[in-house]
PDB file of N, CA and C in Angstrom:
ATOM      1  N   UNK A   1       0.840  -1.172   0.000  1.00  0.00           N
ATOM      2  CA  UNK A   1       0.000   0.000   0.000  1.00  0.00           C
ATOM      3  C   UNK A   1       0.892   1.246   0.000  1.00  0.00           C
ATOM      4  N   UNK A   2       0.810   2.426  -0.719  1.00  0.00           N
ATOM      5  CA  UNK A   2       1.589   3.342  -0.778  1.00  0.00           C
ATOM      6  C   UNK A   2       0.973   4.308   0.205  1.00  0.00           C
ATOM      7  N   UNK A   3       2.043   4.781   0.663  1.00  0.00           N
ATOM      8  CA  UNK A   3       2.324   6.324   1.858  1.00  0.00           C
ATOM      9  C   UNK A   3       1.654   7.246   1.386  1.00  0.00           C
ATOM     10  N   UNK A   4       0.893   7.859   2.434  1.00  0.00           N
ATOM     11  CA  UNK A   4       0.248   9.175   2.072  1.00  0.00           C
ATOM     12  C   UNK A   4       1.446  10.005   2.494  1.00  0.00           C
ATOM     13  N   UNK A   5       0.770  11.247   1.746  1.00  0.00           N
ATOM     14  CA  UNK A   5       2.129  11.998   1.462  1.00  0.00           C
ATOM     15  C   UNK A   5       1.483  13.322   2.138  1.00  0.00           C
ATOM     16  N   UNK A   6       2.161  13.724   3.204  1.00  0.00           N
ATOM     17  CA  UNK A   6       1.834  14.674   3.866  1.00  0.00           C
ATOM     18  C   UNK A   6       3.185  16.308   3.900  1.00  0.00           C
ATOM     19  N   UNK A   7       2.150  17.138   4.620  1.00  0.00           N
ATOM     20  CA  UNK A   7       2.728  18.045   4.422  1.00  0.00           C
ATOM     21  C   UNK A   7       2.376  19.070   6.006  1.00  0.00           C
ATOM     22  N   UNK A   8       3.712  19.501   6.638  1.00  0.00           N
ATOM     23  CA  UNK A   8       3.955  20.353   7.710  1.00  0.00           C
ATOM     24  C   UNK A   8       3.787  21.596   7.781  1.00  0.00           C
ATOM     25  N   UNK A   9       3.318  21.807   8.610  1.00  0.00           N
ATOM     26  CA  UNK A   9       3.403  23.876   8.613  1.00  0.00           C
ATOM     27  C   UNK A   9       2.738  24.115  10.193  1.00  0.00           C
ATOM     28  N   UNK A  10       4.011  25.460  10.005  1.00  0.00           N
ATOM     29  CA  UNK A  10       3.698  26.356  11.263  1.00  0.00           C
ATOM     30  C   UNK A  10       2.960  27.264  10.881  1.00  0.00           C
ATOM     31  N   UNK A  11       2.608  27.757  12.224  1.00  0.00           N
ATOM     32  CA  UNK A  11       1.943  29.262  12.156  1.00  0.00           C
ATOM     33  C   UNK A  11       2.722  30.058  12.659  1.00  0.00           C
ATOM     34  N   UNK A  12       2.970  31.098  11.898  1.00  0.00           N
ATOM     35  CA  UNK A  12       3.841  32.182  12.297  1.00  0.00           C
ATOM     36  C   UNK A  12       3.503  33.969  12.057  1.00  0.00           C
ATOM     37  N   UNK A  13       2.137  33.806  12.327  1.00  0.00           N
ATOM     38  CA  UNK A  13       1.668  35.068  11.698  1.00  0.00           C
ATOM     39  C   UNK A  13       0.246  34.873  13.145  1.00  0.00           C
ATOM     40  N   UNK A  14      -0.391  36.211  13.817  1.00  0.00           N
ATOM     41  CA  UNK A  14      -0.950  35.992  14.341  1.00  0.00           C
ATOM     42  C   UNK A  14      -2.428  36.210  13.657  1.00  0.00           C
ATOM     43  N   UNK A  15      -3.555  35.721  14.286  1.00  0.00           N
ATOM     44  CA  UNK A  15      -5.195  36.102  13.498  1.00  0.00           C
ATOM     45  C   UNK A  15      -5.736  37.185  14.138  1.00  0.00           C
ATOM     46  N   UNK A  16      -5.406  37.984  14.937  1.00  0.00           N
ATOM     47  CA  UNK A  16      -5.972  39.374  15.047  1.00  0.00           C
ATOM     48  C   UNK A  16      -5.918  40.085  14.195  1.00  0.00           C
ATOM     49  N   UNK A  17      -7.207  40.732  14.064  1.00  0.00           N
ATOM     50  CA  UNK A  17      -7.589  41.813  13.277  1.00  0.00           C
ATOM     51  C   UNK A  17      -7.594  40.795  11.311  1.00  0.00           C
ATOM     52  N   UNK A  18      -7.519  39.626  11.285  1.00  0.00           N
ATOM     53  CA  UNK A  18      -8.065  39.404  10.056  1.00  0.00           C
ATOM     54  C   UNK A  18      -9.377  39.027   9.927  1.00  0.00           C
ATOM     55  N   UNK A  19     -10.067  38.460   9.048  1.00  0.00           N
ATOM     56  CA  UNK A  19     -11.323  38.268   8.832  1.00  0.00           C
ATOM     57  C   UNK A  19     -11.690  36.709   9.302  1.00  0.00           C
ATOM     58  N   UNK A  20     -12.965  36.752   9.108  1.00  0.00           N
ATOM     59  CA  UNK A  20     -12.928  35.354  10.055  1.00  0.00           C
ATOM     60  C   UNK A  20     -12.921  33.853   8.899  1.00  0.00           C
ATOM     61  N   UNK A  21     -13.068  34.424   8.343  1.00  0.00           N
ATOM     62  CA  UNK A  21     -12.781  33.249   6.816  1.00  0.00           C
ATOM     63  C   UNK A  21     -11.375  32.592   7.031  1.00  0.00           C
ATOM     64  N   UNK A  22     -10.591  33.943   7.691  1.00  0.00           N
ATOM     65  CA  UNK A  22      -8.847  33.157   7.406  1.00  0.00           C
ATOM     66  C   UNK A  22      -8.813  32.797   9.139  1.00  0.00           C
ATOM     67  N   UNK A  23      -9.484  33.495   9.942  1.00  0.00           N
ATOM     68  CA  UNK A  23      -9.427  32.426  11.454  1.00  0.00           C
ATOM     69  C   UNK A  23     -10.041  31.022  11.349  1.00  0.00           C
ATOM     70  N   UNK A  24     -11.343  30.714  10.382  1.00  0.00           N
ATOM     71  CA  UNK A  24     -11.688  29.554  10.662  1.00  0.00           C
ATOM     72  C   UNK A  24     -10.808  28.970   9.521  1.00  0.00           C
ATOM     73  N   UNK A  25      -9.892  29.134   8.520  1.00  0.00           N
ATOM     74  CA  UNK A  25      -9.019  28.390   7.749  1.00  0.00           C
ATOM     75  C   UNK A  25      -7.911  27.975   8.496  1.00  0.00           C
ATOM     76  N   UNK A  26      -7.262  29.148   9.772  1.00  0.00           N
ATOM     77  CA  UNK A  26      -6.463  28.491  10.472  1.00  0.00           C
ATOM     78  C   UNK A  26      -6.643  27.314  11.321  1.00  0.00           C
ATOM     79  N   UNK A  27      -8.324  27.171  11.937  1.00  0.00           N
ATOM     80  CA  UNK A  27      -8.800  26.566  13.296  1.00  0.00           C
ATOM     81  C   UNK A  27      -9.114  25.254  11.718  1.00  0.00           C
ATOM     82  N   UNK A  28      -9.040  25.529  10.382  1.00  0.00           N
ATOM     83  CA  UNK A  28      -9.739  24.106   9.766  1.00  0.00           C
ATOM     84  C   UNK A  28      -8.377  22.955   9.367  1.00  0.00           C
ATOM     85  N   UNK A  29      -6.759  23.975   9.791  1.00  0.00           N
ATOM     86  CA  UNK A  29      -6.007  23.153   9.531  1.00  0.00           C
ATOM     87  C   UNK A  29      -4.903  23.272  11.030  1.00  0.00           C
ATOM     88  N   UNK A  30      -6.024  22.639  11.681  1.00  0.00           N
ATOM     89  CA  UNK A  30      -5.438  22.870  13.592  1.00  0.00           C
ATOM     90  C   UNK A  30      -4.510  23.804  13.882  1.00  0.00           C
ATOM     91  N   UNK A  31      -4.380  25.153  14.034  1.00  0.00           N
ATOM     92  CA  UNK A  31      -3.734  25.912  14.317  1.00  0.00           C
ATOM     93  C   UNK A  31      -4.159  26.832  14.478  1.00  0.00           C
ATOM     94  N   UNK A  32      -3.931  27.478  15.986  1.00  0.00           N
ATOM     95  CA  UNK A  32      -4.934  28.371  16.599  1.00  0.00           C
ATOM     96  C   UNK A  32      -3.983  29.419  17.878  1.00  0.00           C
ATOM     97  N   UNK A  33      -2.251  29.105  17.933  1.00  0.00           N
ATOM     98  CA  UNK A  33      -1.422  30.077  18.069  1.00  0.00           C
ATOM     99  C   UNK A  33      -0.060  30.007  17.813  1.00  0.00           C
ATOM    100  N   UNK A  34       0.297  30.853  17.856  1.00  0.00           N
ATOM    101  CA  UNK A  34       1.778  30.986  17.313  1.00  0.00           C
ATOM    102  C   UNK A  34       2.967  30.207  17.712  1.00  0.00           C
ATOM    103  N   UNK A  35       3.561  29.952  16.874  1.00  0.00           N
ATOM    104  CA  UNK A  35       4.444  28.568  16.633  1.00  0.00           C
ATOM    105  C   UNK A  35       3.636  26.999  16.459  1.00  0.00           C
ATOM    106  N   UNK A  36       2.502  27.167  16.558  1.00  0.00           N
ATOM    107  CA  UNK A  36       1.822  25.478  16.454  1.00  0.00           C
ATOM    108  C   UNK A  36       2.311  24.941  15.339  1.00  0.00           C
ATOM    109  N   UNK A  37       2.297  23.707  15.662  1.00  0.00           N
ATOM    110  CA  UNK A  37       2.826  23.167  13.619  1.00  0.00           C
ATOM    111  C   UNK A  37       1.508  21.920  13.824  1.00  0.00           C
ATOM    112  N   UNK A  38       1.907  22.041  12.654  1.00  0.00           N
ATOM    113  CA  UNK A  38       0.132  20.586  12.433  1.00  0.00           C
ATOM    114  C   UNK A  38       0.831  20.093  10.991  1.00  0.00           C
ATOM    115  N   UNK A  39       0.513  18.541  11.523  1.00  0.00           N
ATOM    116  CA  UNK A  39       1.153  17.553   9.968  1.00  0.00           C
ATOM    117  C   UNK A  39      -0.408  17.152   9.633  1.00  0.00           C
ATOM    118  N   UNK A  40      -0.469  17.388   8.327  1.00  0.00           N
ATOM    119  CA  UNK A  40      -1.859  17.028   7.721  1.00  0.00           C
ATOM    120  C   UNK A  40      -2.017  16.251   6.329  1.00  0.00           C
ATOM    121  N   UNK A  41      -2.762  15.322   5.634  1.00  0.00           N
ATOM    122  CA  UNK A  41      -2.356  14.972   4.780  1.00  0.00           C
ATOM    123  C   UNK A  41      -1.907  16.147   3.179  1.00  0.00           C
ATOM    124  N   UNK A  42      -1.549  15.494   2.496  1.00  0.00           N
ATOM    125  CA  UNK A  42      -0.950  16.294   1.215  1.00  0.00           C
ATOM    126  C   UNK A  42      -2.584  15.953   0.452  1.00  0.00           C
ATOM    127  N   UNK A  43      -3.833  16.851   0.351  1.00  0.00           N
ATOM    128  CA  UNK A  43      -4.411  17.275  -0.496  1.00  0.00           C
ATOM    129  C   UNK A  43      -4.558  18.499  -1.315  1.00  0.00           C
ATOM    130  N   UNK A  44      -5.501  18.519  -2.338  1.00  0.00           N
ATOM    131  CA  UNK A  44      -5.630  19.854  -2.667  1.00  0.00           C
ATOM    132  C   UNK A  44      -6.261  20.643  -2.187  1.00  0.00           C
ATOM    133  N   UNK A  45      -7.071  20.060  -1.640  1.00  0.00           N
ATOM    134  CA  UNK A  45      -7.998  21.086  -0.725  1.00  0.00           C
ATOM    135  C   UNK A  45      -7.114  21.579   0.763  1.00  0.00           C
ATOM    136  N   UNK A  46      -6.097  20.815   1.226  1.00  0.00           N
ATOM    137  CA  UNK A  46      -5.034  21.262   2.489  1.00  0.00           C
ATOM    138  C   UNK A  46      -4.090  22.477   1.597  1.00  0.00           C
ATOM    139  N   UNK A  47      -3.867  22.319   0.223  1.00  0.00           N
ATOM    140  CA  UNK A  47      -2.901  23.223  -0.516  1.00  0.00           C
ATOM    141  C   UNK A  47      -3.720  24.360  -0.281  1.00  0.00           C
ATOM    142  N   UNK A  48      -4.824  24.262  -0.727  1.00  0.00           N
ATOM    143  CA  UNK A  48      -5.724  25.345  -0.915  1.00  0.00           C
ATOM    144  C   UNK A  48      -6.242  26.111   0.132  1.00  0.00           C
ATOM    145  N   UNK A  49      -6.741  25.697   1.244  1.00  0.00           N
ATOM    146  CA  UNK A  49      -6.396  26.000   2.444  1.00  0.00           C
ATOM    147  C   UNK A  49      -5.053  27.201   2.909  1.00  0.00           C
ATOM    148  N   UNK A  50      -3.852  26.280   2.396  1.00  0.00           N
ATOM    149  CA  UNK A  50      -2.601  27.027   2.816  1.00  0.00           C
ATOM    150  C   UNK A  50      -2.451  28.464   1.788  1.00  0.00           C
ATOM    151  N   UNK A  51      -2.927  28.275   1.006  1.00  0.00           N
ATOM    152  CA  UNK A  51      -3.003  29.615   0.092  1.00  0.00           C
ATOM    153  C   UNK A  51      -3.331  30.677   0.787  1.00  0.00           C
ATOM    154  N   UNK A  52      -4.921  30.410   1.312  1.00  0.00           N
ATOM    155  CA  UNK A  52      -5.552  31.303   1.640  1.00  0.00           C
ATOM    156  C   UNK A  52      -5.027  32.039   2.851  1.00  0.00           C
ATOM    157  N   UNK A  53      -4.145  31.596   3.431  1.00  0.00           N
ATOM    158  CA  UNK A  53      -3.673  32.102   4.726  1.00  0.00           C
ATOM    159  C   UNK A  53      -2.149  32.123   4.557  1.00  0.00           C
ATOM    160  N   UNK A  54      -1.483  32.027   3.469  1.00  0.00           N
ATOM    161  CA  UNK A  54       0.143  32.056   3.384  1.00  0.00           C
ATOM    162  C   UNK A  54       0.899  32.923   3.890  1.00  0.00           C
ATOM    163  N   UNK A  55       0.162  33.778   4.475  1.00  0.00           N
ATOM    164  CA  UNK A  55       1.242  35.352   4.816  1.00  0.00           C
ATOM    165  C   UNK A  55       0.799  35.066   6.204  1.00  0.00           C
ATOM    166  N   UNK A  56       0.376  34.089   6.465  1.00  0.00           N
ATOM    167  CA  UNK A  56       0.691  33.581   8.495  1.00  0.00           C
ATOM    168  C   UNK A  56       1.183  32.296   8.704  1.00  0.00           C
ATOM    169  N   UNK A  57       1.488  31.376   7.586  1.00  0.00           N
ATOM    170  CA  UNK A  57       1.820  30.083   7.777  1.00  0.00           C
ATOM    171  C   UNK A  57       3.220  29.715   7.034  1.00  0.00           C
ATOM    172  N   UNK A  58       3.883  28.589   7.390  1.00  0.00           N
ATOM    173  CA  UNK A  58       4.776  28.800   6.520  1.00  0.00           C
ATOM    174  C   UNK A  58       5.027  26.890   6.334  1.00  0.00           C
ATOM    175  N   UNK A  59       5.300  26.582   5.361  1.00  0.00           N
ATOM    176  CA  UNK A  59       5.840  25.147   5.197  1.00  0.00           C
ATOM    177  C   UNK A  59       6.903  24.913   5.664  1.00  0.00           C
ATOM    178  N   UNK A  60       7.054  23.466   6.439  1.00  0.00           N
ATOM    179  CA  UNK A  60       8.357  23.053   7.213  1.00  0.00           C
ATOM    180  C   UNK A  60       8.491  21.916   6.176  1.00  0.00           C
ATOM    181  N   UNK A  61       9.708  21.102   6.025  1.00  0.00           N
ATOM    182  CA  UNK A  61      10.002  20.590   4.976  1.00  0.00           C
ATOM    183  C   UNK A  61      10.549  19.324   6.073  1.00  0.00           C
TER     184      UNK A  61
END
């Protein structure tokens, strides 16, 4: 059976004062304060997710 292929990220940006679309995008990919990291699988909808909030999150490799 092949490995799901996942992907890491911190939060490094805080959610005050943004809109609540990008607080509940942070709370939809577990991360809810600064420095948290959350391993989640590698979808497109987790990519897409990370888009929307890229200027508070950052990929760990």
């Amino acid at each position: 059976m092949a490995e799901k292929k996942t992907v890491t990220i911190r939060q490094t940006g805080s959610p005050i004062r943004r809109n609540a679309v990008q607080r509940a995008t942070l709370a939809g990919l577990k991360l809810n304060k600064l420095g948290r990291v959350s391993t989640l699988e590698d979808t497109p909808s987790v990519r897409g997710m990370i888009l929307k909030v890229r200027h508070m999150v950052e990929v760990v490799d």
